[in-house]
N, C-alpha and C. Protein backbone atom coordinates (compact mmCIF):
# COMPACT_ATOMS: atom_id res chain seq x y z
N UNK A 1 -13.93 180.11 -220.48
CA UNK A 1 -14.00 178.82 -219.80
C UNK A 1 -13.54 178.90 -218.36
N UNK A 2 -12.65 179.89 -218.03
CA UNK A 2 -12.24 179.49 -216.70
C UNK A 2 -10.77 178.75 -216.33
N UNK A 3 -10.74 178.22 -215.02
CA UNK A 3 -9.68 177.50 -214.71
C UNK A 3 -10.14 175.84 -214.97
N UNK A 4 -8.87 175.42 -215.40
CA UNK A 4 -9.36 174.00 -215.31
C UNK A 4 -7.96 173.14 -215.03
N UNK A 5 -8.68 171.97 -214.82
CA UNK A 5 -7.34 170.84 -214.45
C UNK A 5 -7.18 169.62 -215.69
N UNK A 6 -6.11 169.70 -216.09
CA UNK A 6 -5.77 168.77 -217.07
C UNK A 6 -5.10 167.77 -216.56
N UNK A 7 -5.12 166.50 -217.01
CA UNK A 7 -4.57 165.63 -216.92
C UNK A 7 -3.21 165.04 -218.10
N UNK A 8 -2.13 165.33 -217.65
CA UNK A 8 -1.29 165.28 -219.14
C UNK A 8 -0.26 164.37 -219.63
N UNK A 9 -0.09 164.08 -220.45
CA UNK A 9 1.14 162.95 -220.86
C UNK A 9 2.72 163.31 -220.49
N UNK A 10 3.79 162.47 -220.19
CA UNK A 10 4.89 162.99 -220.19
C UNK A 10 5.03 163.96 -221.27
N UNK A 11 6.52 164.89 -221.38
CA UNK A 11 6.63 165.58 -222.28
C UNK A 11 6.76 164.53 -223.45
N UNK A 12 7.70 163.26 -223.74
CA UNK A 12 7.91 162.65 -224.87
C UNK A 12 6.51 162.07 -225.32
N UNK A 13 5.96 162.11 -224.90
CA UNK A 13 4.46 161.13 -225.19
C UNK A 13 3.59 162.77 -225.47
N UNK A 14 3.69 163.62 -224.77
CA UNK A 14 3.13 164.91 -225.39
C UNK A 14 3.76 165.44 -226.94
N UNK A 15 4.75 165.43 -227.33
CA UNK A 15 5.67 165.47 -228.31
C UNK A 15 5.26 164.28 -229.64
N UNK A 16 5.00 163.29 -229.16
CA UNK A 16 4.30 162.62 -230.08
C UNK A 16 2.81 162.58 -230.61
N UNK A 17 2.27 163.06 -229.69
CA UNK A 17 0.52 163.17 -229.94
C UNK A 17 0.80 164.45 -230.32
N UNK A 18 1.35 165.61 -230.12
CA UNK A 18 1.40 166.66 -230.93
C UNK A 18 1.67 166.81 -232.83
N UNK A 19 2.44 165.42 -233.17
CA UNK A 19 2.76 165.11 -234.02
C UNK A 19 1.33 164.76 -234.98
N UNK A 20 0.01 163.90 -234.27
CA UNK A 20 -0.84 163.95 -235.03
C UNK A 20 -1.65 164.83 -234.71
N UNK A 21 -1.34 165.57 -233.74
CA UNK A 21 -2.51 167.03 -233.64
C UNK A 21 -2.11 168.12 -234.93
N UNK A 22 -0.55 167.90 -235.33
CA UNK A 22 -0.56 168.48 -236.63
C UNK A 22 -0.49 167.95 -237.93
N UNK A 23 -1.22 167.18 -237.67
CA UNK A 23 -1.83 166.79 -239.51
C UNK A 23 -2.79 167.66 -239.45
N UNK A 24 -2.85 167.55 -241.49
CA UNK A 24 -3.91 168.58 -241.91
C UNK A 24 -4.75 167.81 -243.23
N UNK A 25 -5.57 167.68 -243.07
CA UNK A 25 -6.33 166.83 -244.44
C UNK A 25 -5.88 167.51 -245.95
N UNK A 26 -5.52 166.65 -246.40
CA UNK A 26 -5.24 167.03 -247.80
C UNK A 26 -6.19 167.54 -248.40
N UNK A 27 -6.35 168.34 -249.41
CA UNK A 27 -7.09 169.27 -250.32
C UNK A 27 -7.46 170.32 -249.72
N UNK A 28 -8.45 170.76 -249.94
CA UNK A 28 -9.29 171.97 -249.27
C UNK A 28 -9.40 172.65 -247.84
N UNK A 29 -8.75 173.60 -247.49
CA UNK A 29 -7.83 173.99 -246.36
C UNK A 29 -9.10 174.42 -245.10
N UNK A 30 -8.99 174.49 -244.15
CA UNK A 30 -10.65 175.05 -243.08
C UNK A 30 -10.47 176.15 -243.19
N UNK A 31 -11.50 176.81 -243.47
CA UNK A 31 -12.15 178.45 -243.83
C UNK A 31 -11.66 179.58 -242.46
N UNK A 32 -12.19 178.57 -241.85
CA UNK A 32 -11.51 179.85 -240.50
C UNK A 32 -10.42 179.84 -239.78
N UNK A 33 -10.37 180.79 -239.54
CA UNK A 33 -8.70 180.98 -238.63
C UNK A 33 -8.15 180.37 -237.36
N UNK A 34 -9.73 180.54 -236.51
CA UNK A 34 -9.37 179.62 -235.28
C UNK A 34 -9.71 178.51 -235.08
N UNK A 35 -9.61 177.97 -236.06
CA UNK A 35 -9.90 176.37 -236.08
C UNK A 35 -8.18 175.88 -236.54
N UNK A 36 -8.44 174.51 -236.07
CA UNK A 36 -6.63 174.16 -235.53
C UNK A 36 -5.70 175.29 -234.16
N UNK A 37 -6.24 175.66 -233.86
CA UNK A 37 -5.01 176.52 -232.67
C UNK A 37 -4.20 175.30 -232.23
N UNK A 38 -3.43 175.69 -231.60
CA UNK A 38 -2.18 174.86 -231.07
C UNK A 38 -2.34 174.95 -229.61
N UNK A 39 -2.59 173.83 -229.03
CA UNK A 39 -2.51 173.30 -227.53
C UNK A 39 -2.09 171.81 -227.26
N UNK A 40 -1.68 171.76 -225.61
CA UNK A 40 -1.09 170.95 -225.59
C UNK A 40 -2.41 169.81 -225.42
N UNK A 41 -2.04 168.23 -225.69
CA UNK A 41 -2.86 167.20 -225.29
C UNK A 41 -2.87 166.78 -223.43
N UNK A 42 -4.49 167.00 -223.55
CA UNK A 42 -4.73 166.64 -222.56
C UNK A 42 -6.52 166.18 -222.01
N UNK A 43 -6.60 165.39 -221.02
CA UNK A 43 -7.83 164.78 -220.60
C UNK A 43 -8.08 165.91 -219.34
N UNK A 44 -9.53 167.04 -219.56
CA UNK A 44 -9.96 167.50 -218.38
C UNK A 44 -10.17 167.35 -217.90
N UNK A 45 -9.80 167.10 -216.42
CA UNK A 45 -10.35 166.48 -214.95
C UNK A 45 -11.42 167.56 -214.58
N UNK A 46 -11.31 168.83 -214.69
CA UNK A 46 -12.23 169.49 -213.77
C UNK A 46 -12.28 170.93 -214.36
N UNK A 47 -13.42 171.60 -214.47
CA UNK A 47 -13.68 172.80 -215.17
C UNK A 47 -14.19 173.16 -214.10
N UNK A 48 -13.84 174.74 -213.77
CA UNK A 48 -14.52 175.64 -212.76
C UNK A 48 -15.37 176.66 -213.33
N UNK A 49 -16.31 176.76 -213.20
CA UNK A 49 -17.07 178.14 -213.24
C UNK A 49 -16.43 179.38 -213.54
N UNK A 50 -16.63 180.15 -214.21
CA UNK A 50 -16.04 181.52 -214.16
C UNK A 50 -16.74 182.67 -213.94
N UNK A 51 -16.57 183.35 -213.14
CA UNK A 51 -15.05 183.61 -212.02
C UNK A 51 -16.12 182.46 -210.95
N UNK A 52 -14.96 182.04 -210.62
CA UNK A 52 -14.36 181.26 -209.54
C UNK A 52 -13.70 181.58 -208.19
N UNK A 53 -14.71 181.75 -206.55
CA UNK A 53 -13.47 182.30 -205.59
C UNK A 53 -12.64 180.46 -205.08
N UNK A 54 -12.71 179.95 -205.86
CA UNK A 54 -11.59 178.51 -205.58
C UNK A 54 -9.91 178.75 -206.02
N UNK A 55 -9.04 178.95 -204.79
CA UNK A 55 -7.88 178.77 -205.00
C UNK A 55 -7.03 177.87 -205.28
N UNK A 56 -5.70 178.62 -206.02
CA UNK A 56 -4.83 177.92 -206.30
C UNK A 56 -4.46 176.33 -205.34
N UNK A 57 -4.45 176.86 -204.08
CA UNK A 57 -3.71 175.90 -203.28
C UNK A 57 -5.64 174.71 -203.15
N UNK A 58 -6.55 175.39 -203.07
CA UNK A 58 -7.46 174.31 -202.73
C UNK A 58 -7.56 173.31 -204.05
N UNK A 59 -7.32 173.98 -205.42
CA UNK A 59 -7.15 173.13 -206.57
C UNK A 59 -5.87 171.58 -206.26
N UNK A 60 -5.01 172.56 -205.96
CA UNK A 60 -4.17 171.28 -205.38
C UNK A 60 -4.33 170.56 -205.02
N UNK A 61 -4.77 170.86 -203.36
CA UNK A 61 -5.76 170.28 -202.39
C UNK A 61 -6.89 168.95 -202.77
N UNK A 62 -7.50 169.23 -203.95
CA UNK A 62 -8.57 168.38 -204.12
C UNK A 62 -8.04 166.95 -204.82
N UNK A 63 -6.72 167.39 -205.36
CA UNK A 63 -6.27 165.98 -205.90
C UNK A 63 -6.64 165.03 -204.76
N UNK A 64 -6.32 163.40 -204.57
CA UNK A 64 -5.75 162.64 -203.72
C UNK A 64 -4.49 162.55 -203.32
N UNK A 65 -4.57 162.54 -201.87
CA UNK A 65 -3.35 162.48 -201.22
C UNK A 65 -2.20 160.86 -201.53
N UNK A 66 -0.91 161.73 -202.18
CA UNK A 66 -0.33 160.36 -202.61
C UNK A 66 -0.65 159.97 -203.96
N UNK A 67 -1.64 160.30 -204.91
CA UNK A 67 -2.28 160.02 -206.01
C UNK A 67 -0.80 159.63 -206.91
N UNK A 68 -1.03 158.78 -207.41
CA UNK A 68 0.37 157.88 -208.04
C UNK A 68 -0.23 158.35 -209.75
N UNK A 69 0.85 157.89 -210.61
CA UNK A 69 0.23 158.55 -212.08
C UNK A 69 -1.07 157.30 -212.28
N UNK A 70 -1.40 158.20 -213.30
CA UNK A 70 -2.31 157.30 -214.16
C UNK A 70 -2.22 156.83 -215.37
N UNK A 71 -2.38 155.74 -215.70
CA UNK A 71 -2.51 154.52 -216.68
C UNK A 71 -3.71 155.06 -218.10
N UNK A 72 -3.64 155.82 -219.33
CA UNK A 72 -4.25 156.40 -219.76
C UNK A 72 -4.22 155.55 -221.11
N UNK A 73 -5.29 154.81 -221.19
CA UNK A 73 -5.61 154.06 -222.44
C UNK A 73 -6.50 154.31 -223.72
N UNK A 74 -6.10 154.45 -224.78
CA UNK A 74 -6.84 154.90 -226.10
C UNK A 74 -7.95 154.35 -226.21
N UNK A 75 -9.45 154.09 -226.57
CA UNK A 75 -10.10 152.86 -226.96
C UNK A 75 -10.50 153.52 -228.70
N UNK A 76 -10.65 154.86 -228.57
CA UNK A 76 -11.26 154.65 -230.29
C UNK A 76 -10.47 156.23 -230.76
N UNK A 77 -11.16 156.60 -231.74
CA UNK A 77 -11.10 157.64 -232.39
C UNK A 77 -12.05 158.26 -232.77
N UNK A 78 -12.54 159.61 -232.17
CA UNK A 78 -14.34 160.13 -232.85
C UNK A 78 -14.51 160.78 -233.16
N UNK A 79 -15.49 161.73 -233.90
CA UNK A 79 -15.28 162.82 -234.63
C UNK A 79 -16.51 163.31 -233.27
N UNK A 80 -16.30 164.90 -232.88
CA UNK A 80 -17.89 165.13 -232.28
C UNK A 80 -18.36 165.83 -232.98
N UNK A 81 -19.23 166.91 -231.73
CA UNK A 81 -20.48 167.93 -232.61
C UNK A 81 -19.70 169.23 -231.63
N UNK A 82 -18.96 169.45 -231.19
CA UNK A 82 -18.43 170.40 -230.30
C UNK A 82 -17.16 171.24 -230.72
N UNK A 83 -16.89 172.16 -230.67
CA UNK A 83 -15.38 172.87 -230.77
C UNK A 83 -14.39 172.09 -230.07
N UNK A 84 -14.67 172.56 -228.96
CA UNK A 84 -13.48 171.58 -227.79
C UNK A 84 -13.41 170.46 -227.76
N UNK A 85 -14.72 168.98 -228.76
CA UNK A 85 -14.47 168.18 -228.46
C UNK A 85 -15.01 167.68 -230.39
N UNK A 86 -13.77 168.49 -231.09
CA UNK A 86 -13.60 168.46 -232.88
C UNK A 86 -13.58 166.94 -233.04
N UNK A 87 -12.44 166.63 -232.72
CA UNK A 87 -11.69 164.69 -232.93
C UNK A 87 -10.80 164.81 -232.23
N UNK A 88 -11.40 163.84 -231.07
CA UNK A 88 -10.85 163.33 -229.82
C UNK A 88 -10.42 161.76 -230.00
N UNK A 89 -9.56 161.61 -229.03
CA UNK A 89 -9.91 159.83 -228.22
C UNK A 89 -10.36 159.87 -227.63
N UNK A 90 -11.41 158.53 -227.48
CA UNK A 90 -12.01 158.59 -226.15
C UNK A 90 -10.99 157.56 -225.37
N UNK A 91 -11.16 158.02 -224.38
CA UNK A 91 -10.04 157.03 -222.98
C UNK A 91 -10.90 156.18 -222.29
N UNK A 92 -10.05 154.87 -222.08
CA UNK A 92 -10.72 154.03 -221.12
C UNK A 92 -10.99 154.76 -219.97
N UNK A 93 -12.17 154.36 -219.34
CA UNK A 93 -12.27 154.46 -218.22
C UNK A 93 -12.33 153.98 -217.23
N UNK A 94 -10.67 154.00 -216.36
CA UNK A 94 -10.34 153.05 -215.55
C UNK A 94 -11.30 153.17 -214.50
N UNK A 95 -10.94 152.87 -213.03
CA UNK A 95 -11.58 153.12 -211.76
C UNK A 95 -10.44 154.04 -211.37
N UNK A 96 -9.55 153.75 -211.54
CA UNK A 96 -8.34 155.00 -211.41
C UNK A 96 -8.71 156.59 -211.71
N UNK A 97 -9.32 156.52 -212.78
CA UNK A 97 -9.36 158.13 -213.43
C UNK A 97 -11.01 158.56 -213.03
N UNK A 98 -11.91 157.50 -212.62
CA UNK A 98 -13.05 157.88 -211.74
C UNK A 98 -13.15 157.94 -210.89
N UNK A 99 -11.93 157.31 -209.92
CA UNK A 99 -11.89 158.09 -208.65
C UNK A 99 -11.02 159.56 -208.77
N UNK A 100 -10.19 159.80 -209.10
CA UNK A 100 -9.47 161.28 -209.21
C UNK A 100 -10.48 161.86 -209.59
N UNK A 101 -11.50 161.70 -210.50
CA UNK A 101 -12.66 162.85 -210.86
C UNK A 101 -13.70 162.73 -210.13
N UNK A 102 -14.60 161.72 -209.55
CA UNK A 102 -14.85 161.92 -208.20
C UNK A 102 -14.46 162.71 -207.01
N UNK A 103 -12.70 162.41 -206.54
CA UNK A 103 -12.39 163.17 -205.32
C UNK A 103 -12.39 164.49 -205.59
N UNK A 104 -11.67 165.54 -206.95
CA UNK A 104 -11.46 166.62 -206.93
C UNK A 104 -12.91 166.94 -206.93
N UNK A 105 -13.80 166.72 -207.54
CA UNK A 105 -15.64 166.98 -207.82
C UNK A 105 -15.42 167.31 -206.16
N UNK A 106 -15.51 166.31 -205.88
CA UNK A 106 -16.46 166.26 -203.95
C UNK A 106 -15.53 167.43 -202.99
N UNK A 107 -13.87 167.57 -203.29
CA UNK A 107 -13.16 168.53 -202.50
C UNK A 107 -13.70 169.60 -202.84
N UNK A 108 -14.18 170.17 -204.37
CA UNK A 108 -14.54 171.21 -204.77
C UNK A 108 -15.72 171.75 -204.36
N UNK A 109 -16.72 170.92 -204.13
CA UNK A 109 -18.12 170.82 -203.96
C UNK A 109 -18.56 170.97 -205.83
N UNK A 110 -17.71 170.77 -206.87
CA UNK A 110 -18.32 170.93 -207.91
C UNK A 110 -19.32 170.28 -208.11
N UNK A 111 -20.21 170.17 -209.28
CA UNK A 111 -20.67 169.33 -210.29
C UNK A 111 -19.70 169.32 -211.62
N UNK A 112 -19.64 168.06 -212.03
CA UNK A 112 -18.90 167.55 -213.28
C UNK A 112 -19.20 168.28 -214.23
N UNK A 113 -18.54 169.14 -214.68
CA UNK A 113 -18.48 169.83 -216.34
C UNK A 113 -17.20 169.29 -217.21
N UNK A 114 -17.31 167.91 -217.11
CA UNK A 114 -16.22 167.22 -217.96
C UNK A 114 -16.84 166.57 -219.16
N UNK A 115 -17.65 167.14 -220.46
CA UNK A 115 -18.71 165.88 -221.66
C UNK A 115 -17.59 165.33 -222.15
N UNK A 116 -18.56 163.92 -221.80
CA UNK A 116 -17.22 162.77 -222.34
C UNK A 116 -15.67 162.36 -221.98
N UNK A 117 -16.16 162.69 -220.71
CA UNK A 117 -14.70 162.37 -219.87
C UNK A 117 -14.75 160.92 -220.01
N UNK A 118 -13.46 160.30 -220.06
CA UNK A 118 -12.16 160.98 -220.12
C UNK A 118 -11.88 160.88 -221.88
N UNK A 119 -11.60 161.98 -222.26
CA UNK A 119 -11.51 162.61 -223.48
C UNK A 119 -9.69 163.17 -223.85
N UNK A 120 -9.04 163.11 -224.76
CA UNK A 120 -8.53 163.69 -225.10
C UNK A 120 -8.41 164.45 -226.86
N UNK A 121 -8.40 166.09 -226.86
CA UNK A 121 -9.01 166.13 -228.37
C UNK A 121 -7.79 166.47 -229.02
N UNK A 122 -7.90 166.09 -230.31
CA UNK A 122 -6.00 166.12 -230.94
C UNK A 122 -7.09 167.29 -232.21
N UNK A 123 -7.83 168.24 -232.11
CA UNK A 123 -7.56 169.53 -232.65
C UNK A 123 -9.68 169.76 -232.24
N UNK A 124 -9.67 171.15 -232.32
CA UNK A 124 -10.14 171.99 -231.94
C UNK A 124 -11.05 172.71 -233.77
N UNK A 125 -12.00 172.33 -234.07
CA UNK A 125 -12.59 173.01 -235.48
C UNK A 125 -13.66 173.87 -235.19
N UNK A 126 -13.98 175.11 -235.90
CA UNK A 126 -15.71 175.45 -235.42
C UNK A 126 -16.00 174.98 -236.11
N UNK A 127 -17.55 175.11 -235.62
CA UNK A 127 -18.77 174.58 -236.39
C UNK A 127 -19.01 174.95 -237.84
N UNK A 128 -18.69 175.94 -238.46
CA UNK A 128 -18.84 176.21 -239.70
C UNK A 128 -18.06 175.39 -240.54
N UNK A 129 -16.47 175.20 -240.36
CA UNK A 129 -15.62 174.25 -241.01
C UNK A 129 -16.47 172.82 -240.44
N UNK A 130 -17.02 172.47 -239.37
CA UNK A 130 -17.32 171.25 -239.62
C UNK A 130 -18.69 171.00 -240.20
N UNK A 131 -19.56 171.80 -240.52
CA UNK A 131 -20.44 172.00 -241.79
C UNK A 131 -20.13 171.82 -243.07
N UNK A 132 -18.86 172.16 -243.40
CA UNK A 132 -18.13 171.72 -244.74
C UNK A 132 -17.32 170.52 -244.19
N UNK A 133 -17.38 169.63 -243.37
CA UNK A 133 -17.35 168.62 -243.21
C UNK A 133 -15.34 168.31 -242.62
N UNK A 134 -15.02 169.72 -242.02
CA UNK A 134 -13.52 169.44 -241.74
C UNK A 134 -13.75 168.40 -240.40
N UNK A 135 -13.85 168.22 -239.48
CA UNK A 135 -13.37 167.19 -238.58
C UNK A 135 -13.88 165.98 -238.84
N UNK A 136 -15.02 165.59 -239.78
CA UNK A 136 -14.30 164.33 -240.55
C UNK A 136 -13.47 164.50 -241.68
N UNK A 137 -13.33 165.12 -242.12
CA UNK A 137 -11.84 164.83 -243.20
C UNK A 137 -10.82 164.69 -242.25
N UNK A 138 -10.37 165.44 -240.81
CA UNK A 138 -9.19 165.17 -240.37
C UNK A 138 -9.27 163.60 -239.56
N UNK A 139 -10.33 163.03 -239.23
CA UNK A 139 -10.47 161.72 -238.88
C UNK A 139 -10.12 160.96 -240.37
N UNK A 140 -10.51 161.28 -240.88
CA UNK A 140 -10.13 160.09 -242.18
C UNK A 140 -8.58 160.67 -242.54
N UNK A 141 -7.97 161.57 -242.67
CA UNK A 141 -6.78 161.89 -243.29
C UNK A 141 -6.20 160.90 -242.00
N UNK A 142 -6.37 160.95 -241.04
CA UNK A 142 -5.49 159.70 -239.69
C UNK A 142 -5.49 158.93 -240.57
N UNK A 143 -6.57 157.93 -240.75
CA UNK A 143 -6.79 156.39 -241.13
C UNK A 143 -6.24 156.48 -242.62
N UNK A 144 -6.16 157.36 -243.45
CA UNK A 144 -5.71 157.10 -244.62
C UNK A 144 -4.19 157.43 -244.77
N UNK A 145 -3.44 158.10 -244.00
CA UNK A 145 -2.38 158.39 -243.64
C UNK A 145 -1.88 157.09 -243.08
N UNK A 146 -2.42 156.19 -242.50
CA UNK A 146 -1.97 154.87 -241.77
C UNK A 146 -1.08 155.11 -240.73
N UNK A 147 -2.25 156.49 -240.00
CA UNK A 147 -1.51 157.43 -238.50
C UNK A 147 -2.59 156.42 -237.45
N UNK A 148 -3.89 156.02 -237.72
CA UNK A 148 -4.36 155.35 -237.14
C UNK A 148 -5.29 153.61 -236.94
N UNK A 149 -5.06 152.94 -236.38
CA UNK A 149 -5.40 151.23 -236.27
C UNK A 149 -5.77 151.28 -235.02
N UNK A 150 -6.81 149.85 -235.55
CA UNK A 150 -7.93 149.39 -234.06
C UNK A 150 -6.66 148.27 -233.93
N UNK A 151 -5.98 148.04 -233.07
CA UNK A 151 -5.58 146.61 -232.40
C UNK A 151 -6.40 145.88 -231.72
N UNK A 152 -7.39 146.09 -231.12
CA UNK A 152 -8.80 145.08 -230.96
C UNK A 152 -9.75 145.75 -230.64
N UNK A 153 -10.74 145.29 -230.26
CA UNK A 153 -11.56 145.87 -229.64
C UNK A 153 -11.73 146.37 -228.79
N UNK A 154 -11.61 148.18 -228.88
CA UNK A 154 -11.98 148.53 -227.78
C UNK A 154 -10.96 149.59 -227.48
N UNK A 155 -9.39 149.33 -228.48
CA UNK A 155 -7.81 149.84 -228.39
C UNK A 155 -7.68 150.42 -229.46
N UNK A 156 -7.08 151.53 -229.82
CA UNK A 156 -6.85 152.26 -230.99
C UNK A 156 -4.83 152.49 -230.66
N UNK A 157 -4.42 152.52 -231.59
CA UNK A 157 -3.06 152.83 -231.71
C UNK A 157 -2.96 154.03 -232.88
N UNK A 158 -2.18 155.21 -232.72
CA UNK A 158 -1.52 156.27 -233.21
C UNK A 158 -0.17 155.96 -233.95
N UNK A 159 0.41 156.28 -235.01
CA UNK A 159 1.56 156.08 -235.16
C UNK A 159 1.96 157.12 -235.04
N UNK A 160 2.81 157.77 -234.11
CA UNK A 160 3.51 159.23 -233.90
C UNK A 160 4.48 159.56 -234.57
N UNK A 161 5.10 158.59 -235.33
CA UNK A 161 7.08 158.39 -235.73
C UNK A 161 6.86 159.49 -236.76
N UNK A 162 7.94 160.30 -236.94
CA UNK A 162 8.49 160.79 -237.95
C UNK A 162 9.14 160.21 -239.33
N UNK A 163 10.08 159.38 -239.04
CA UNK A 163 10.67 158.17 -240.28
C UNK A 163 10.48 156.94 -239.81
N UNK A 164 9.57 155.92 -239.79
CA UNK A 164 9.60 154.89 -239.72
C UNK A 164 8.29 154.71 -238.28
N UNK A 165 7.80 153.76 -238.01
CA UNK A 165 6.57 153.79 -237.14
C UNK A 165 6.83 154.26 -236.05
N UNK A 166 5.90 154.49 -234.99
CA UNK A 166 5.98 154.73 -233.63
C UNK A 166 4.87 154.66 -232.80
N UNK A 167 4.32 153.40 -232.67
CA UNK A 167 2.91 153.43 -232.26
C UNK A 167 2.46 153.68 -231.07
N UNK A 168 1.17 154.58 -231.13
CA UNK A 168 1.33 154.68 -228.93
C UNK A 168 -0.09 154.30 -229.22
N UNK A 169 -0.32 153.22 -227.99
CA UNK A 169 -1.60 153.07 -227.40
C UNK A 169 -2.47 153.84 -226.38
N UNK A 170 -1.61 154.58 -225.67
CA UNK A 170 -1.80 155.34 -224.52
C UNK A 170 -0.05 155.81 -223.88
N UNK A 171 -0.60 155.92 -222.74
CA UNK A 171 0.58 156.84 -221.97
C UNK A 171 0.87 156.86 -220.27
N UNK A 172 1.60 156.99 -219.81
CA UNK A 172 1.61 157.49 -218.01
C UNK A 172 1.28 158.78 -217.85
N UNK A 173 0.17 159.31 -217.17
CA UNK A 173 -0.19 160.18 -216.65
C UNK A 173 1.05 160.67 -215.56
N UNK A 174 1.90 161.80 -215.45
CA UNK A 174 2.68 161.90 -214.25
C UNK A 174 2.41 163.33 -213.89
N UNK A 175 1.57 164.00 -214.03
CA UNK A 175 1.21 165.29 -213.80
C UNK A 175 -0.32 165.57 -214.12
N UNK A 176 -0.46 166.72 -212.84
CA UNK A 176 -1.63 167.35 -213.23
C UNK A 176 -1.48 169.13 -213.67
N UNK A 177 -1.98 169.72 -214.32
CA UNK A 177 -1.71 170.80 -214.71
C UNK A 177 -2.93 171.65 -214.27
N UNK A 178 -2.95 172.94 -213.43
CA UNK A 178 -3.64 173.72 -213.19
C UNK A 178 -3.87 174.87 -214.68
N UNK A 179 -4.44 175.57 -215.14
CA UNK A 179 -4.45 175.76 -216.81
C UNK A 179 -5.69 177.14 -216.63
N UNK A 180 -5.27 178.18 -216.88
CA UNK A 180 -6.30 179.47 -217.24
C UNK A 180 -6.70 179.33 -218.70
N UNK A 181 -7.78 179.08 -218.82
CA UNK A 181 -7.91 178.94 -220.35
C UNK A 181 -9.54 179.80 -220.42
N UNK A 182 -8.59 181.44 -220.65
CA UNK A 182 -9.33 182.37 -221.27
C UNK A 182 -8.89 183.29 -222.57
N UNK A 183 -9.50 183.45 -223.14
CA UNK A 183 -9.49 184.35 -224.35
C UNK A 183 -9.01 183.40 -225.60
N UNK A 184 -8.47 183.60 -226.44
CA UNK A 184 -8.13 182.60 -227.59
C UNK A 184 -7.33 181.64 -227.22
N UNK A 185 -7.62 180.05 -227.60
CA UNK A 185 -6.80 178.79 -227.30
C UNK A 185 -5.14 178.85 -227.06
N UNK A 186 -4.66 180.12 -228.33
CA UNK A 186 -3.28 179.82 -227.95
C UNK A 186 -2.69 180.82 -226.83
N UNK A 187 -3.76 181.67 -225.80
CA UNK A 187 -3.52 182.62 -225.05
C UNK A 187 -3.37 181.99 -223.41
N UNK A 188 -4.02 180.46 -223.89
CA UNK A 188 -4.21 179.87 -222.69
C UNK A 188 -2.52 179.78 -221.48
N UNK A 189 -2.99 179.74 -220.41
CA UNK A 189 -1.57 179.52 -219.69
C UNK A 189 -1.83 178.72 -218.35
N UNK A 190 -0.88 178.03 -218.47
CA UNK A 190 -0.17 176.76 -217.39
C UNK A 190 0.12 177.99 -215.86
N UNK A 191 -0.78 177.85 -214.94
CA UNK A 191 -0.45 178.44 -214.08
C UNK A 191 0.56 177.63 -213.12
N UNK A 192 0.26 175.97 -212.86
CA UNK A 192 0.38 175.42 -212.01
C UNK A 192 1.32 173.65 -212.48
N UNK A 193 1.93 173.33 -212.41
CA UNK A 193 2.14 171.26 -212.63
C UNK A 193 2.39 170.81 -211.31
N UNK A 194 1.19 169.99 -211.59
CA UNK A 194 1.37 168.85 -209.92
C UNK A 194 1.92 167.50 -210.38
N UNK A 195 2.95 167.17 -209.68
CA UNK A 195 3.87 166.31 -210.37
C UNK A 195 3.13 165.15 -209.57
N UNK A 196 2.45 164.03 -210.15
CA UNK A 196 2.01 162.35 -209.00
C UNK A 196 2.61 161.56 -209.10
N UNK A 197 2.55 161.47 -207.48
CA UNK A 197 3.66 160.64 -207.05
C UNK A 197 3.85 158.95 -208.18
């Protein structure tokens, strides 16, 4: 995949969505090995080509100057057709988080390789386990677990708690993370955190 830019939750709000990135559907376990890896939650702002001659400092660079956090709202829960995008949320999409993916696009001279931005995926299945139908069982083990509720239309809430509820609707964006994500998911590494203002 390359370098890419994530968009990420505080650590306590990362700490809790990690909590339902590790559920596991009851009964019948997924066949393969690299399905579930362990990564942190996050919405991709920007995927680079690989290899890439775009530097560290121009990655920086492309944020907005001053860029304050962002306001990151749940609206549903989905199962896809993709590895990287197993069972995600999909995120509102403010004007906030389309301009940050706009400006870095245009500093970069990229084109958008973000499907289904703004996305965040709480686990990672191949295609073979989801042929035997694992990333909907782990969407339904949420809802039957009573880990996940629509509060209206349009809003999904998580319960993160360990003993007793803890519901998150979303989160403050206060960082951007620069991220090498080559070779196996859990090999990936945090080169860079841009802390917004």
């Amino acid at each position: 995949m390359g370098i890419t830019l994530w968009v990420v939750p505080c650590e306590g709000d990362m700490l809790k969505l990690k909590r339902i990135m590790d559920i596991r559907p009851t009964g019948k376990p997924a066949l393969e090995t690299i399905s579930y890896p362990k990564f942190d939650p996050h919405i991709t702002l920007a995927s680079l080509p690989s290899p890439s001659d775009i530097s560290l400092s121009q990655l920086r660079e492309s944020l907005p100057k001053n860029q304050s956090s962002l306001k990151v709202n749940f609206r549903l829960v989905d199962v896809g057709d993709h590895f990287f995008r197993s069972v995600y949320i999909a995120v509102t999409l403010t004007p906030e988080l389309v301009e940050i993916h706009r400006c870095v696009h245009e500093a970069l001279q990229l084109e958008p390789r973000t499907p289904l931005f703004p996305h965040i995926s709480l686990c990672y299945i191949t295609d073979t386990d989801a042929g035997h139908g694992e990333r909907q069982r782990f969407r339904d083990e949420l809802q039957a677990a009573g880990k996940l509720r629509e509060v209206s239309r349009g809003t999904v809430e998580l319960d993160c708690g360990v003993e007793g509820e803890d519901w998150l609707s979303g989160f403050m964006a206060s960082e951007v993370w620069i991220v090498e994500c080559e070779g196996p998911v859990e090999s990936w590494r945090v080169l860079e955190r841009i802390t917004l203002s």
